[in-house]
C-alpha atoms as a PDB file:
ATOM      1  CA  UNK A   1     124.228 -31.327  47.853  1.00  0.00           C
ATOM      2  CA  UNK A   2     121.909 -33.524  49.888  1.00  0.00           C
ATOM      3  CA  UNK A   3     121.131 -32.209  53.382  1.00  0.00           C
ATOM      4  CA  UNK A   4     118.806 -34.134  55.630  1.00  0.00           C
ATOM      5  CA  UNK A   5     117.036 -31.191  56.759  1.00  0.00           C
ATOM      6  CA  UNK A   6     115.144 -31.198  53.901  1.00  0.00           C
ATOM      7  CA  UNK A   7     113.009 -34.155  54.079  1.00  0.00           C
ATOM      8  CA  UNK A   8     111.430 -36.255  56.910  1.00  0.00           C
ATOM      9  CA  UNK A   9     110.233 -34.651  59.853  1.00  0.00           C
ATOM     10  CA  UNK A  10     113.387 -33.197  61.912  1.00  0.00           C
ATOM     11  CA  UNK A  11     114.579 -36.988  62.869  1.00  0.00           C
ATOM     12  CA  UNK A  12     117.734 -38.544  61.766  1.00  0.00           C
ATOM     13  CA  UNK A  13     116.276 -39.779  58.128  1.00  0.00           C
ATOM     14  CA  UNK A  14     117.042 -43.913  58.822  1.00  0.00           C
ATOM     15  CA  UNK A  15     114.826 -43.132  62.224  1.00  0.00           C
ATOM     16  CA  UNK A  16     112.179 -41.086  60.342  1.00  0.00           C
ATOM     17  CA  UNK A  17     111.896 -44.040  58.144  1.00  0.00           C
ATOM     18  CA  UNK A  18     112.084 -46.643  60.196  1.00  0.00           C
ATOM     19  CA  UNK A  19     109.175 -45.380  62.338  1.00  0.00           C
ATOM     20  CA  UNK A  20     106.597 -44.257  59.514  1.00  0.00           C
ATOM     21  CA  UNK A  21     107.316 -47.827  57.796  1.00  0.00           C
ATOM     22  CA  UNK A  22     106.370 -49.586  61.518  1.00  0.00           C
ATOM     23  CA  UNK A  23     103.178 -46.883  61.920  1.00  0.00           C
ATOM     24  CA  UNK A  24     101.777 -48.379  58.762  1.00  0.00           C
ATOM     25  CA  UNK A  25     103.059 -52.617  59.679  1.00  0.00           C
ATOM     26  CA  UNK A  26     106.005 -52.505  57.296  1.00  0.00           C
ATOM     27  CA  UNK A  27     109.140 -54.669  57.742  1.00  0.00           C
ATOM     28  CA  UNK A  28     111.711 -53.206  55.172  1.00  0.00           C
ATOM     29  CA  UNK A  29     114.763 -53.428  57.645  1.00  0.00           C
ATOM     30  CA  UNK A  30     117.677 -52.924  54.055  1.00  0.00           C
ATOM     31  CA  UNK A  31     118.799 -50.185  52.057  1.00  0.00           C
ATOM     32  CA  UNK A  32     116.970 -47.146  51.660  1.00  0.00           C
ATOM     33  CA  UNK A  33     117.849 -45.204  48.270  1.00  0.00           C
ATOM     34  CA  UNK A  34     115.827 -41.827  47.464  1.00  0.00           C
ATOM     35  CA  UNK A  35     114.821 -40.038  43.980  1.00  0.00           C
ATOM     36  CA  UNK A  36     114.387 -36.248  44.508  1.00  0.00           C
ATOM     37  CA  UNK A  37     116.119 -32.946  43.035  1.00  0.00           C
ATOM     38  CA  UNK A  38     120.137 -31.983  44.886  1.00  0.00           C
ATOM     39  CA  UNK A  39     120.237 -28.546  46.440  1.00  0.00           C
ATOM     40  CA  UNK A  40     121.615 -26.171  43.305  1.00  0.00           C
ATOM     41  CA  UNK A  41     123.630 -23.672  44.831  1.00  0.00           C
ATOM     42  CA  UNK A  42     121.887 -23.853  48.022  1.00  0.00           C
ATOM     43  CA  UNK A  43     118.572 -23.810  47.025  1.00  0.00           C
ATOM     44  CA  UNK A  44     116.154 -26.835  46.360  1.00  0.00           C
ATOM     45  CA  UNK A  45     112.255 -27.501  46.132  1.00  0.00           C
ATOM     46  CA  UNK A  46     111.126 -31.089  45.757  1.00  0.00           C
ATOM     47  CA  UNK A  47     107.556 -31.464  44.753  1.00  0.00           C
ATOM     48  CA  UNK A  48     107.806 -34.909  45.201  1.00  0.00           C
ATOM     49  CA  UNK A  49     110.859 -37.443  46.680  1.00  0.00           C
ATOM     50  CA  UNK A  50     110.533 -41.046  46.435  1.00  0.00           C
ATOM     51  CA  UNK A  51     111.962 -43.028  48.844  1.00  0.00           C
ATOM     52  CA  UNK A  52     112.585 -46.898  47.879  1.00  0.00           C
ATOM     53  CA  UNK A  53     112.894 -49.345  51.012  1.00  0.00           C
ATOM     54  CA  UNK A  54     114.390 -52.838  50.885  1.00  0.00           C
ATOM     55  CA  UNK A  55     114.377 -55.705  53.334  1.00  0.00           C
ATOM     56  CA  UNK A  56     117.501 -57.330  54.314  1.00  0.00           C
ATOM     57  CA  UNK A  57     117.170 -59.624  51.219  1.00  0.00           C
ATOM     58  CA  UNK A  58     117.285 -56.326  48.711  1.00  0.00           C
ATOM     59  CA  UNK A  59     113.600 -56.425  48.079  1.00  0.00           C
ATOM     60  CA  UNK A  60     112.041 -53.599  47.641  1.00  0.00           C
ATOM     61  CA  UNK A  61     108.967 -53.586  50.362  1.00  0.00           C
ATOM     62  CA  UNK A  62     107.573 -50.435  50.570  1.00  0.00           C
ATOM     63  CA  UNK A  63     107.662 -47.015  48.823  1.00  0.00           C
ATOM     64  CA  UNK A  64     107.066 -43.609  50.618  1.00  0.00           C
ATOM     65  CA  UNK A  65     105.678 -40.709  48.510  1.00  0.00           C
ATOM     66  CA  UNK A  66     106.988 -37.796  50.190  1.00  0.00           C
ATOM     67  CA  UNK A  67     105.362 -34.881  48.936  1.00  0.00           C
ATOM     68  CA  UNK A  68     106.338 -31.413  49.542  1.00  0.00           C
ATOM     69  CA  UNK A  69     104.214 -28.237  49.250  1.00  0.00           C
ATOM     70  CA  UNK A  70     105.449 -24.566  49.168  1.00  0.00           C
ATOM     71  CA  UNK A  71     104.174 -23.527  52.388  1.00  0.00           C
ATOM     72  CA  UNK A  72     107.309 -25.807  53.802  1.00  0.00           C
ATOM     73  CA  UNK A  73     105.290 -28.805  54.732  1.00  0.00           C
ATOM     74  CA  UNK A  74     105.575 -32.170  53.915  1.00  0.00           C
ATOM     75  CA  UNK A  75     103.381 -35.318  54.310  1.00  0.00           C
ATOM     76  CA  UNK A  76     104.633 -38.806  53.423  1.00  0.00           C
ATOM     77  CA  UNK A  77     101.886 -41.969  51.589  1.00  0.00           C
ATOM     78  CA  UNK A  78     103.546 -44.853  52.658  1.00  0.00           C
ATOM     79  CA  UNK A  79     102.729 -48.020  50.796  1.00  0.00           C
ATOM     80  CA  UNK A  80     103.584 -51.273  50.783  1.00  0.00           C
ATOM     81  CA  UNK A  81     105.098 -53.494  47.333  1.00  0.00           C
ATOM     82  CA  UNK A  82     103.660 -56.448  46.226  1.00  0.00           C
ATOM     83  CA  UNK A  83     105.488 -59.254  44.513  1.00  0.00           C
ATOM     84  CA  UNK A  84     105.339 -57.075  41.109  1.00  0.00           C
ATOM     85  CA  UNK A  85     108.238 -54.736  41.641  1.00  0.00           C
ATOM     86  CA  UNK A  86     109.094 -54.521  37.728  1.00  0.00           C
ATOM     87  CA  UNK A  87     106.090 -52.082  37.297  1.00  0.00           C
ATOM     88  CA  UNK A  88     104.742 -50.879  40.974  1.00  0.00           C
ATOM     89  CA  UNK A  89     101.058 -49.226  41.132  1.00  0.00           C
ATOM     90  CA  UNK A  90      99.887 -47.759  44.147  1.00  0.00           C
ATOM     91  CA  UNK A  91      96.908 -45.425  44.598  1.00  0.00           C
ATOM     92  CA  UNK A  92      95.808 -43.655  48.182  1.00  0.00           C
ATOM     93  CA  UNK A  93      93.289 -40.590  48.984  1.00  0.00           C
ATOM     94  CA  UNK A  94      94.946 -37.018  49.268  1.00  0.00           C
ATOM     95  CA  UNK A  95      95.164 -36.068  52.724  1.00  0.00           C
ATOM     96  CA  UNK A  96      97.644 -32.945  52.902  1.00  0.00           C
ATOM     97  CA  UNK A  97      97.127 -29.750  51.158  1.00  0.00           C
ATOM     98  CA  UNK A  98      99.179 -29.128  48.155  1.00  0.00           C
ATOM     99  CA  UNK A  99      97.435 -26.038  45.780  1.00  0.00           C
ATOM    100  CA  UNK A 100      95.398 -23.658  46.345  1.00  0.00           C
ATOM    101  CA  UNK A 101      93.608 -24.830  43.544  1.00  0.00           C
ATOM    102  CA  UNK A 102      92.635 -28.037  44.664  1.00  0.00           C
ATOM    103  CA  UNK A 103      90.289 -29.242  46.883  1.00  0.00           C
ATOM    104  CA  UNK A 104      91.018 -32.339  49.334  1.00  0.00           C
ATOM    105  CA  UNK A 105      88.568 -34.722  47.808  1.00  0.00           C
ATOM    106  CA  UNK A 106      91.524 -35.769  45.229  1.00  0.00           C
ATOM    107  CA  UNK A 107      93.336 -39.199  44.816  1.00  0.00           C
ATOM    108  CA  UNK A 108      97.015 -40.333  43.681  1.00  0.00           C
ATOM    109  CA  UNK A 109      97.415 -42.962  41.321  1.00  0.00           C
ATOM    110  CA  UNK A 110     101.225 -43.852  41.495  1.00  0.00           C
ATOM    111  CA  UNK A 111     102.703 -46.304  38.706  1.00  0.00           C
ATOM    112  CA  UNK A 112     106.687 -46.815  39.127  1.00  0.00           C
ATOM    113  CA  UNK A 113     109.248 -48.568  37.359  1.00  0.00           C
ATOM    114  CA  UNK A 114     111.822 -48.802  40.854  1.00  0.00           C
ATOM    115  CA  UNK A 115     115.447 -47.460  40.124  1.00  0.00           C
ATOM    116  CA  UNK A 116     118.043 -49.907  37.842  1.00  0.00           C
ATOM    117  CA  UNK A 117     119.493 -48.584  35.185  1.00  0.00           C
ATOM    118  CA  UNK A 118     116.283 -46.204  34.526  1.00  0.00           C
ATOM    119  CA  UNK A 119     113.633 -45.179  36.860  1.00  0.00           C
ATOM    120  CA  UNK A 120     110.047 -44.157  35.264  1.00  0.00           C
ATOM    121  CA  UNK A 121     106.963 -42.595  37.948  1.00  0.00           C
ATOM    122  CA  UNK A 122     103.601 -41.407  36.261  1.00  0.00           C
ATOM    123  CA  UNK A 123     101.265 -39.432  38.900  1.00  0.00           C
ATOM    124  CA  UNK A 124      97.925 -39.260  38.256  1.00  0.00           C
ATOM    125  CA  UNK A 125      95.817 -37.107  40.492  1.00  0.00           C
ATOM    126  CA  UNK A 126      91.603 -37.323  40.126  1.00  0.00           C
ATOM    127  CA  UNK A 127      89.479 -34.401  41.947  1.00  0.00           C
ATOM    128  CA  UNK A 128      86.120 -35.439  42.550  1.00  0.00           C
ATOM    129  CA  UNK A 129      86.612 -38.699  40.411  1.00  0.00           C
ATOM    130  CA  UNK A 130      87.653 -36.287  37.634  1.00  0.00           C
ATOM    131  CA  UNK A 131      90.988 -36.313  35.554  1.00  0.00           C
ATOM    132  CA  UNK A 132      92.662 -33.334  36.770  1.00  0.00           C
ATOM    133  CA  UNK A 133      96.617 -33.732  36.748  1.00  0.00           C
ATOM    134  CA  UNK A 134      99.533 -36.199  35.093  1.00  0.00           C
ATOM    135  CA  UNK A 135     102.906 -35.506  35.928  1.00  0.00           C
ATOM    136  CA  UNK A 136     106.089 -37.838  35.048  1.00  0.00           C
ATOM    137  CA  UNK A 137     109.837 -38.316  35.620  1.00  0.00           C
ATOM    138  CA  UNK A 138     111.791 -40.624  34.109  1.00  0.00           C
ATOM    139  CA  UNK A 139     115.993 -40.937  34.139  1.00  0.00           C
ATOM    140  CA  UNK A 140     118.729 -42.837  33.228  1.00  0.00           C
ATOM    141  CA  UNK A 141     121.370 -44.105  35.965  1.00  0.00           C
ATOM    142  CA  UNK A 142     124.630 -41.902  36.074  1.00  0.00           C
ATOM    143  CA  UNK A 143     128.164 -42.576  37.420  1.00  0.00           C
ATOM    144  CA  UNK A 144     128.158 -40.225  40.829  1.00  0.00           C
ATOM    145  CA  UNK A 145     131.784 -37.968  40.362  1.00  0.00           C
ATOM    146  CA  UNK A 146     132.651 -34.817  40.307  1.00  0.00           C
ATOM    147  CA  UNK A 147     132.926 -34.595  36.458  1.00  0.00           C
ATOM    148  CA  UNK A 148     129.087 -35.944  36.505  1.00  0.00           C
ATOM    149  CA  UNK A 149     128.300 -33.343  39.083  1.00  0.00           C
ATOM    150  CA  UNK A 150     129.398 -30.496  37.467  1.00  0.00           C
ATOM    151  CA  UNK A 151     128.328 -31.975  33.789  1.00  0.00           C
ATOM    152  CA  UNK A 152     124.589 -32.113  35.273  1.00  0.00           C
ATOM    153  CA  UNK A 153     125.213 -28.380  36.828  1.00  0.00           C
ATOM    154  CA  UNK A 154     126.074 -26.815  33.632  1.00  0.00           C
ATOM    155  CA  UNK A 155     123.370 -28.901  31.435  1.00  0.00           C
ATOM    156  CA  UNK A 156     120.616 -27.731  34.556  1.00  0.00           C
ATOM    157  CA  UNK A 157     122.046 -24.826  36.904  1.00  0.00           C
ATOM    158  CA  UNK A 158     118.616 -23.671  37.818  1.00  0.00           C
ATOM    159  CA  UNK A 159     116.648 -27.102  38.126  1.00  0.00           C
ATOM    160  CA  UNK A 160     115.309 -26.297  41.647  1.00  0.00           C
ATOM    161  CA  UNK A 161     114.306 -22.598  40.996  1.00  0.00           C
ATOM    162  CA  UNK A 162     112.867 -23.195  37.896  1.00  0.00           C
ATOM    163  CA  UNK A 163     110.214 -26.049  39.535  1.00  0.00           C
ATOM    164  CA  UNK A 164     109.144 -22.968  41.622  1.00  0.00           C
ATOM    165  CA  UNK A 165     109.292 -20.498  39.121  1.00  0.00           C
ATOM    166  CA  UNK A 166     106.989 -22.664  37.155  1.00  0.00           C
ATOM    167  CA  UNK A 167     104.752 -23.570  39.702  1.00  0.00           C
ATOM    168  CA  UNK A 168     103.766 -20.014  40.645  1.00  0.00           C
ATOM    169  CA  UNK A 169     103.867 -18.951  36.811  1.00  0.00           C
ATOM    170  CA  UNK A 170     100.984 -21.702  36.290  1.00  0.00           C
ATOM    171  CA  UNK A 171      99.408 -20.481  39.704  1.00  0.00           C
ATOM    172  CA  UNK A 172      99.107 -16.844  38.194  1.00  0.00           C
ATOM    173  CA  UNK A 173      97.674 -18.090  34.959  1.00  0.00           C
ATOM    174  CA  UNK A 174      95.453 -20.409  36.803  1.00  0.00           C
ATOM    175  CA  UNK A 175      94.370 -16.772  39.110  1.00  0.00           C
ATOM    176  CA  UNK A 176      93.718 -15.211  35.645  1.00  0.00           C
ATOM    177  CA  UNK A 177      91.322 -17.617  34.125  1.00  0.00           C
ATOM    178  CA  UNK A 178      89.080 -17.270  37.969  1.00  0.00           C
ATOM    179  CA  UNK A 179      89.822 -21.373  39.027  1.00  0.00           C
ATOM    180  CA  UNK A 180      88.216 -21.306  42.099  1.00  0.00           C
ATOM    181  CA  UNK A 181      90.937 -21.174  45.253  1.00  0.00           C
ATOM    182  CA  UNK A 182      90.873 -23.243  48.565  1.00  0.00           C
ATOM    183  CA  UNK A 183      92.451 -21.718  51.654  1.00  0.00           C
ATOM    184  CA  UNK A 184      95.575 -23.316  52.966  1.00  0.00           C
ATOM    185  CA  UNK A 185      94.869 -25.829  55.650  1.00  0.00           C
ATOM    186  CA  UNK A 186      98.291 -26.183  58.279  1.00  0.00           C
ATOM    187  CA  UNK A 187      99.784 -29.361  57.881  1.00  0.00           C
ATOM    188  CA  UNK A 188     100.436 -30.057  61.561  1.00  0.00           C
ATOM    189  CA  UNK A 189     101.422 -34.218  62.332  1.00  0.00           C
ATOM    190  CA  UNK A 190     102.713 -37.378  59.680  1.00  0.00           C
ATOM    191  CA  UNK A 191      99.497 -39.390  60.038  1.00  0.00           C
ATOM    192  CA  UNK A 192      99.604 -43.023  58.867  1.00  0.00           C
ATOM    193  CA  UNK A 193      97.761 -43.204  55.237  1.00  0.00           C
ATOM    194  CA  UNK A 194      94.651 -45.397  54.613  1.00  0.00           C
END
């Protein structure tokens, strides 16, 4: 399922969107489509959800990086699209704690091929100008029914649970090998990105 209550900030979602997109002088007034993981028998953890925001023409204008950490917190980069939306780069300073195990003086360097019949993102993250993290999706556009549905539940039952099984499985192994840890810093307001 997809329940609003698990992204944004409490808002009705349209709302949410509409007024982060104005706080950083975006017009993108059309459809709104999203890329994160359903909630699996009531359970879901999104690292990361990508929202993609037309105009009224079907343009895409902006996309919003909504990133999710495991202390229940969420911060969203929105960024504006260029004329290139075949291939969409965007890069923006951290500015919301994620890991323990890294500090705030990271950047994101976003490249995304928008949703058609296949939608690619690479993440890049760099920690004091240093190479410290890739992470990619990429998928293939499915039919939405119930015999997809429950064809995607048996070929990935546990998606959800195992993201945060793996992330604290890394987190232990990274405790293990003494990385150095940062303490969690309260996300407490959406601020607009630079």
């Amino acid at each position: 399922s997809f329940q609003d209550r698990d992204h944004g900030d409490g808002r009705p979602l349209r709302t949410w969107l509409d007024d982060i997109l104005a706080q950083n002088g975006i017009e993108a007034g059309g459809a709104r489509r999203v890329l994160c993981y359903p909630r699996i028998l009531g359970f879901v953890f999104n690292p990361i959800s990508v929202w993609f925001c037309d105009d009224a023409d079907g343009r895409l204008k902006a996309i919003v990086y909504e990133v999710h950490n495991t202390y229940e917190e969420r911060h969203a980069y929105v960024l504006p699209v260029g004329a290139d939306t075949e291939l969409v780069r965007h890069g923006c300073a951290k500015n919301f704690y994620v890991s323990p195990f890294l500090s705030r003086d990271c950047r994101y360097d976003f490249r995304i091929r928008p949703p058609d019949d296949d939608v690619a993102i690479v993440i890049q993250e760099e920690e004091a100008g240093a190479p410290i993290l890739n992470a990619s999706f990429s998928g293939a556009r499915r039919a939405l029914s119930d015999g997809m549905l429950a064809r995607m539940l048996l070929r990935y039952p546990l998606m959800t649970l195992k993201v945060v099984a793996a992330i604290h499985f890394e987190a232990v192994r990274l405790m293990f090998k003494g990385i150095r840890r940062h303490p969690h810093q309260p996300k407490t307001a959406y601020a607009p990105t630079e």
